[in-house]
PDB file of N, CA and C in Angstrom:
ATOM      1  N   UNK A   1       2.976  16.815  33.625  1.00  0.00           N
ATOM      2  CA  UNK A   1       3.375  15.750  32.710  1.00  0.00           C
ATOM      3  C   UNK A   1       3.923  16.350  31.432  1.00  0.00           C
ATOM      4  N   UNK A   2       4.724  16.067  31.109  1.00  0.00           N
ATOM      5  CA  UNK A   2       5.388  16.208  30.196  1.00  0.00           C
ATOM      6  C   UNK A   2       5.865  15.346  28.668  1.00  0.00           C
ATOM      7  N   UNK A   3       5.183  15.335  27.800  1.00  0.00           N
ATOM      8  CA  UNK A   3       4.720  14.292  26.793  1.00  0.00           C
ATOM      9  C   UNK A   3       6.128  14.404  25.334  1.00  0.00           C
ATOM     10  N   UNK A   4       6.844  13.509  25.248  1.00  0.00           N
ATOM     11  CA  UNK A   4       7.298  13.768  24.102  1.00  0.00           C
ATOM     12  C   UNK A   4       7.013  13.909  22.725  1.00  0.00           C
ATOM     13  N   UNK A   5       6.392  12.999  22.792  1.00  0.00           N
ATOM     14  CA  UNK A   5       5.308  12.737  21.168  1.00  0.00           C
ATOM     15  C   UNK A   5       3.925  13.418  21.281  1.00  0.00           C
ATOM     16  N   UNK A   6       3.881  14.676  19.995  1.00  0.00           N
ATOM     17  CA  UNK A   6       3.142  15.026  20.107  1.00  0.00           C
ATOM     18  C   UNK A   6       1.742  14.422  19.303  1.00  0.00           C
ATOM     19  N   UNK A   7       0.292  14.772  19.444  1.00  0.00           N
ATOM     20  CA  UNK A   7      -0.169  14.093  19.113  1.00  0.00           C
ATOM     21  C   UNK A   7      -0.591  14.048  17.521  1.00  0.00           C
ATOM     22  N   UNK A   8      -0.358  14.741  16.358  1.00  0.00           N
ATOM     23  CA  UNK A   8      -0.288  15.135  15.734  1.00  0.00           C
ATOM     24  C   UNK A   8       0.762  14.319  15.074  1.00  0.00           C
ATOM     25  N   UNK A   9       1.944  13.578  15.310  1.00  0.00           N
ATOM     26  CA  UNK A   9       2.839  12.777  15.277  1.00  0.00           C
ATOM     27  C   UNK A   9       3.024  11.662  15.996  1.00  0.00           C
ATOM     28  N   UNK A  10       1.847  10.431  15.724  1.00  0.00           N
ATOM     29  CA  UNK A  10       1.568   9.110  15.641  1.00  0.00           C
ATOM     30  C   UNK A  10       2.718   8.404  15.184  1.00  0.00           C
ATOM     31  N   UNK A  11       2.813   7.315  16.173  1.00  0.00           N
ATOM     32  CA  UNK A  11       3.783   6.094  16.160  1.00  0.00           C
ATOM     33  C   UNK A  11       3.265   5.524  14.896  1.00  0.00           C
ATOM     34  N   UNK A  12       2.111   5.372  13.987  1.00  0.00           N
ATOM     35  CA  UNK A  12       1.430   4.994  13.064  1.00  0.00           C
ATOM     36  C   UNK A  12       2.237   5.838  11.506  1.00  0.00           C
ATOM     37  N   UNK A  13       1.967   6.913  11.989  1.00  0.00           N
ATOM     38  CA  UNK A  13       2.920   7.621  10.714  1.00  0.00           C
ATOM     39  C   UNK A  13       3.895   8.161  11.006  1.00  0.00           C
ATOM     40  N   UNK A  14       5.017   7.616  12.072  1.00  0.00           N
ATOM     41  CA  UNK A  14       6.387   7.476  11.535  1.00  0.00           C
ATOM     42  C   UNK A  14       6.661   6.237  10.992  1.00  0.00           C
ATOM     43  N   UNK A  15       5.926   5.191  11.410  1.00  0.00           N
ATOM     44  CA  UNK A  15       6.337   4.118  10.939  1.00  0.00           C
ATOM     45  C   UNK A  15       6.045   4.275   9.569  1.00  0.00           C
ATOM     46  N   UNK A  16       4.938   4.619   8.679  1.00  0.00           N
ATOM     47  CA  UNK A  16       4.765   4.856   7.430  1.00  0.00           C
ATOM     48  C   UNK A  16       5.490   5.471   6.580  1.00  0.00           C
ATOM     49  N   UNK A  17       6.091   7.086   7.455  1.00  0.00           N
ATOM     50  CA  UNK A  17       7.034   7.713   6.950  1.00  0.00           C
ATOM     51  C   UNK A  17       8.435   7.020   6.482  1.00  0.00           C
ATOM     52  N   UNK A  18       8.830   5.985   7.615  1.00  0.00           N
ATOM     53  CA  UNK A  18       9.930   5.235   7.474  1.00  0.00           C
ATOM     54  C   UNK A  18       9.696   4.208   6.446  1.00  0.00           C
ATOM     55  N   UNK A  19       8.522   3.600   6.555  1.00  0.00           N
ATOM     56  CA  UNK A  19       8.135   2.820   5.288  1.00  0.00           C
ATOM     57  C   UNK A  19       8.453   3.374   3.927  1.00  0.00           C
ATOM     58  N   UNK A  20       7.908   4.771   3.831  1.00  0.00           N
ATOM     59  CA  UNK A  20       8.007   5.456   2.323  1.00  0.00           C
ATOM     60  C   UNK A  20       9.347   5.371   1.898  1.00  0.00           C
ATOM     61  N   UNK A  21      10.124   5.499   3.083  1.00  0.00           N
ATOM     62  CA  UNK A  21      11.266   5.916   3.151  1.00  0.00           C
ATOM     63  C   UNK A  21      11.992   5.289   2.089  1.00  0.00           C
ATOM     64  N   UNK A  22      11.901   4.362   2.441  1.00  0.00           N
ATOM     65  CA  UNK A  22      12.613   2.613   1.917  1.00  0.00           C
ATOM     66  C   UNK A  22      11.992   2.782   0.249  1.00  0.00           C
ATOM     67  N   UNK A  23      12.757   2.949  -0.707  1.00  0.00           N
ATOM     68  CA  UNK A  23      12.100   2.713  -1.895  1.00  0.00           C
ATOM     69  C   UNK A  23      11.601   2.039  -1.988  1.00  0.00           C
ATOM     70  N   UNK A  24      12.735   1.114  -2.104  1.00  0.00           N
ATOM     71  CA  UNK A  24      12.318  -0.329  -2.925  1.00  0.00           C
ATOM     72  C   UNK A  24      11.321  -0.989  -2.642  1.00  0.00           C
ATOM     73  N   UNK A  25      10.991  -0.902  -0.943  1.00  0.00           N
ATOM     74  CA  UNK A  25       9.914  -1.863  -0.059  1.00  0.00           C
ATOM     75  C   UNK A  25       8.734  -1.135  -0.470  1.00  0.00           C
ATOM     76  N   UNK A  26       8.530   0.369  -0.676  1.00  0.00           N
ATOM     77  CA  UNK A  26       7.382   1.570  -1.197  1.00  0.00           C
ATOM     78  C   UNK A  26       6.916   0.843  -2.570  1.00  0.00           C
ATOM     79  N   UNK A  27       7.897   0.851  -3.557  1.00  0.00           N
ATOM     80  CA  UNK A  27       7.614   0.135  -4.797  1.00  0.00           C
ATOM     81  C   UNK A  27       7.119  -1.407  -4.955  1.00  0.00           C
ATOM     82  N   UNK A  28       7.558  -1.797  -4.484  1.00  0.00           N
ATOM     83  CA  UNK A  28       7.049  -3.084  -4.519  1.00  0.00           C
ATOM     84  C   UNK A  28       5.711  -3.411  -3.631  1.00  0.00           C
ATOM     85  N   UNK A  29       5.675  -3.010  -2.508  1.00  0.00           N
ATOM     86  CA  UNK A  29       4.151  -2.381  -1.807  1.00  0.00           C
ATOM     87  C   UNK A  29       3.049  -2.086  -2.728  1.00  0.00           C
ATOM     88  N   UNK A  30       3.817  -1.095  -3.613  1.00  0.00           N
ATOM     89  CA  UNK A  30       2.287  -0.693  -4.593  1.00  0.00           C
ATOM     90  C   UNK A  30       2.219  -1.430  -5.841  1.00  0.00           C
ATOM     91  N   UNK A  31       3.568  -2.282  -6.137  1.00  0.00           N
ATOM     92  CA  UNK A  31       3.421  -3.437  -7.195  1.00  0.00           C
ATOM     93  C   UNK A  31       1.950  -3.992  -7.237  1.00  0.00           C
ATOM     94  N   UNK A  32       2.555  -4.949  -5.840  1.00  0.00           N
ATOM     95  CA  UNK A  32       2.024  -5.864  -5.431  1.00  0.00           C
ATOM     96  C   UNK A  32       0.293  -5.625  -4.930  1.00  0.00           C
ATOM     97  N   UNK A  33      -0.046  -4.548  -4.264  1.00  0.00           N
ATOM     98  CA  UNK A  33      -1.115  -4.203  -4.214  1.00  0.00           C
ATOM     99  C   UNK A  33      -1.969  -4.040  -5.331  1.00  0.00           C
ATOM    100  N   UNK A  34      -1.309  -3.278  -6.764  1.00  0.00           N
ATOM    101  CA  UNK A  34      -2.105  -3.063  -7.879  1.00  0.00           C
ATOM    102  C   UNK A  34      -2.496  -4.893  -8.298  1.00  0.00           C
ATOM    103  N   UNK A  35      -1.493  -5.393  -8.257  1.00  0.00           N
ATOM    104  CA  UNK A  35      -1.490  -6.730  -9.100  1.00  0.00           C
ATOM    105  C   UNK A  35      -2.414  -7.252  -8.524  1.00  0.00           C
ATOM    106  N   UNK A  36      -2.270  -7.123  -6.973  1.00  0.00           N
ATOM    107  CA  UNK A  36      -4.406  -7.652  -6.335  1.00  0.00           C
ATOM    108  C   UNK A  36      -5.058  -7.195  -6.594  1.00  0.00           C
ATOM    109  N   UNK A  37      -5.159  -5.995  -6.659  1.00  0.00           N
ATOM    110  CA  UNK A  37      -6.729  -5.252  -7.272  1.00  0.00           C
ATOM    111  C   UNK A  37      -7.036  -5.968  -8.763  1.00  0.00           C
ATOM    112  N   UNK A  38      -5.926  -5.378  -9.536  1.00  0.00           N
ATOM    113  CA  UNK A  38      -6.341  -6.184 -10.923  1.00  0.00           C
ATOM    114  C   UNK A  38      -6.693  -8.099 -11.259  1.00  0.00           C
ATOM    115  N   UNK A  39      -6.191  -8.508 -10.384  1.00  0.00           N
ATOM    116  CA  UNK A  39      -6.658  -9.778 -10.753  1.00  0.00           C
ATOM    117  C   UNK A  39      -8.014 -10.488  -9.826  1.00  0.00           C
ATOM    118  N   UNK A  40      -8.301  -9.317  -9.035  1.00  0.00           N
ATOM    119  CA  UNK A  40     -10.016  -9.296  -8.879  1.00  0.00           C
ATOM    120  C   UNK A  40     -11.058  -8.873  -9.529  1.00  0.00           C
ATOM    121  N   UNK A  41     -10.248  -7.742 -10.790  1.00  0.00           N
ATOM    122  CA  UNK A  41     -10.876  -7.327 -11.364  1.00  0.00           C
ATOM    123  C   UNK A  41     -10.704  -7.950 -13.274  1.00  0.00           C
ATOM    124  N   UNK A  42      -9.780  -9.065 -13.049  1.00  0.00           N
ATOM    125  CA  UNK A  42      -9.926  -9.557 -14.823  1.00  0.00           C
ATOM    126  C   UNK A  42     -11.159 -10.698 -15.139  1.00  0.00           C
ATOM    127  N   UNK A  43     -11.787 -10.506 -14.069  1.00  0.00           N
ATOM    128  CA  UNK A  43     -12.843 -11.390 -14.669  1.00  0.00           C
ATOM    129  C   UNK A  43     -14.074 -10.754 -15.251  1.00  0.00           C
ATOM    130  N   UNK A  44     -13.993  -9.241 -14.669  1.00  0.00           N
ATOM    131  CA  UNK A  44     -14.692  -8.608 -15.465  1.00  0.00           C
ATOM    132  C   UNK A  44     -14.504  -7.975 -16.994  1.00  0.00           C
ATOM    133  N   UNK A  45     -13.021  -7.742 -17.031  1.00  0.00           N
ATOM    134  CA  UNK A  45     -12.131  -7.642 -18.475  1.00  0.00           C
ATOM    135  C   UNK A  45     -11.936  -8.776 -19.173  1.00  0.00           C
ATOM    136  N   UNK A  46     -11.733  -9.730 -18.985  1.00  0.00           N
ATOM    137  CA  UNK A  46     -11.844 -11.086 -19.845  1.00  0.00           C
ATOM    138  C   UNK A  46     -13.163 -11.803 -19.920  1.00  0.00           C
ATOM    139  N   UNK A  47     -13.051 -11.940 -21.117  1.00  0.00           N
ATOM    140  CA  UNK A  47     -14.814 -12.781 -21.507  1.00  0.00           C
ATOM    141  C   UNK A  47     -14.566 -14.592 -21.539  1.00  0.00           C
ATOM    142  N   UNK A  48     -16.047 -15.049 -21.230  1.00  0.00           N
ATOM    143  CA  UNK A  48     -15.671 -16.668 -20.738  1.00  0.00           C
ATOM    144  C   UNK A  48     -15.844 -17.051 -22.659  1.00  0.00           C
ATOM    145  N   UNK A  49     -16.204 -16.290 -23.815  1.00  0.00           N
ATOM    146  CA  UNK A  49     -16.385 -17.274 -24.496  1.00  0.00           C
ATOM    147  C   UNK A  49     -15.148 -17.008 -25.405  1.00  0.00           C
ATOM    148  N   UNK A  50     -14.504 -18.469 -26.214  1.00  0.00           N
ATOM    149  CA  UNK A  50     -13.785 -18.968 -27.087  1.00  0.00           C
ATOM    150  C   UNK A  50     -13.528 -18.011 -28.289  1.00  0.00           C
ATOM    151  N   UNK A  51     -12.206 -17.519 -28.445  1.00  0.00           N
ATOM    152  CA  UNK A  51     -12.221 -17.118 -29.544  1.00  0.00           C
ATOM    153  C   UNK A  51     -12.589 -17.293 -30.977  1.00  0.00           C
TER     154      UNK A  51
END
């Protein structure tokens, strides 16, 4: 048998590689990801009482 893909080189990370690839889609990927983390986390940075 004779295997083209070795295993070391996953259908998983070329697709990622090709992902990185892509700026714009890379950038906005990690936009968008930070902007979820942080707005799970402004309730601990913002206080409930009245200025």
């Amino acid at each position: 048998m004779n295997n083209n893909i070795t295993k070391s080189d996953s259908i998983l990370k070329k697709r990622i590689r090709r992902f990185k690839s892509i700026k714009r889609g890379y950038y906005s990927f990690i936009i968008l990801t930070s902007s979820y983390i942080l707005s799970f986390l402004a309730p601990i940075f913002v206080n409930s009482k009245a200025l």
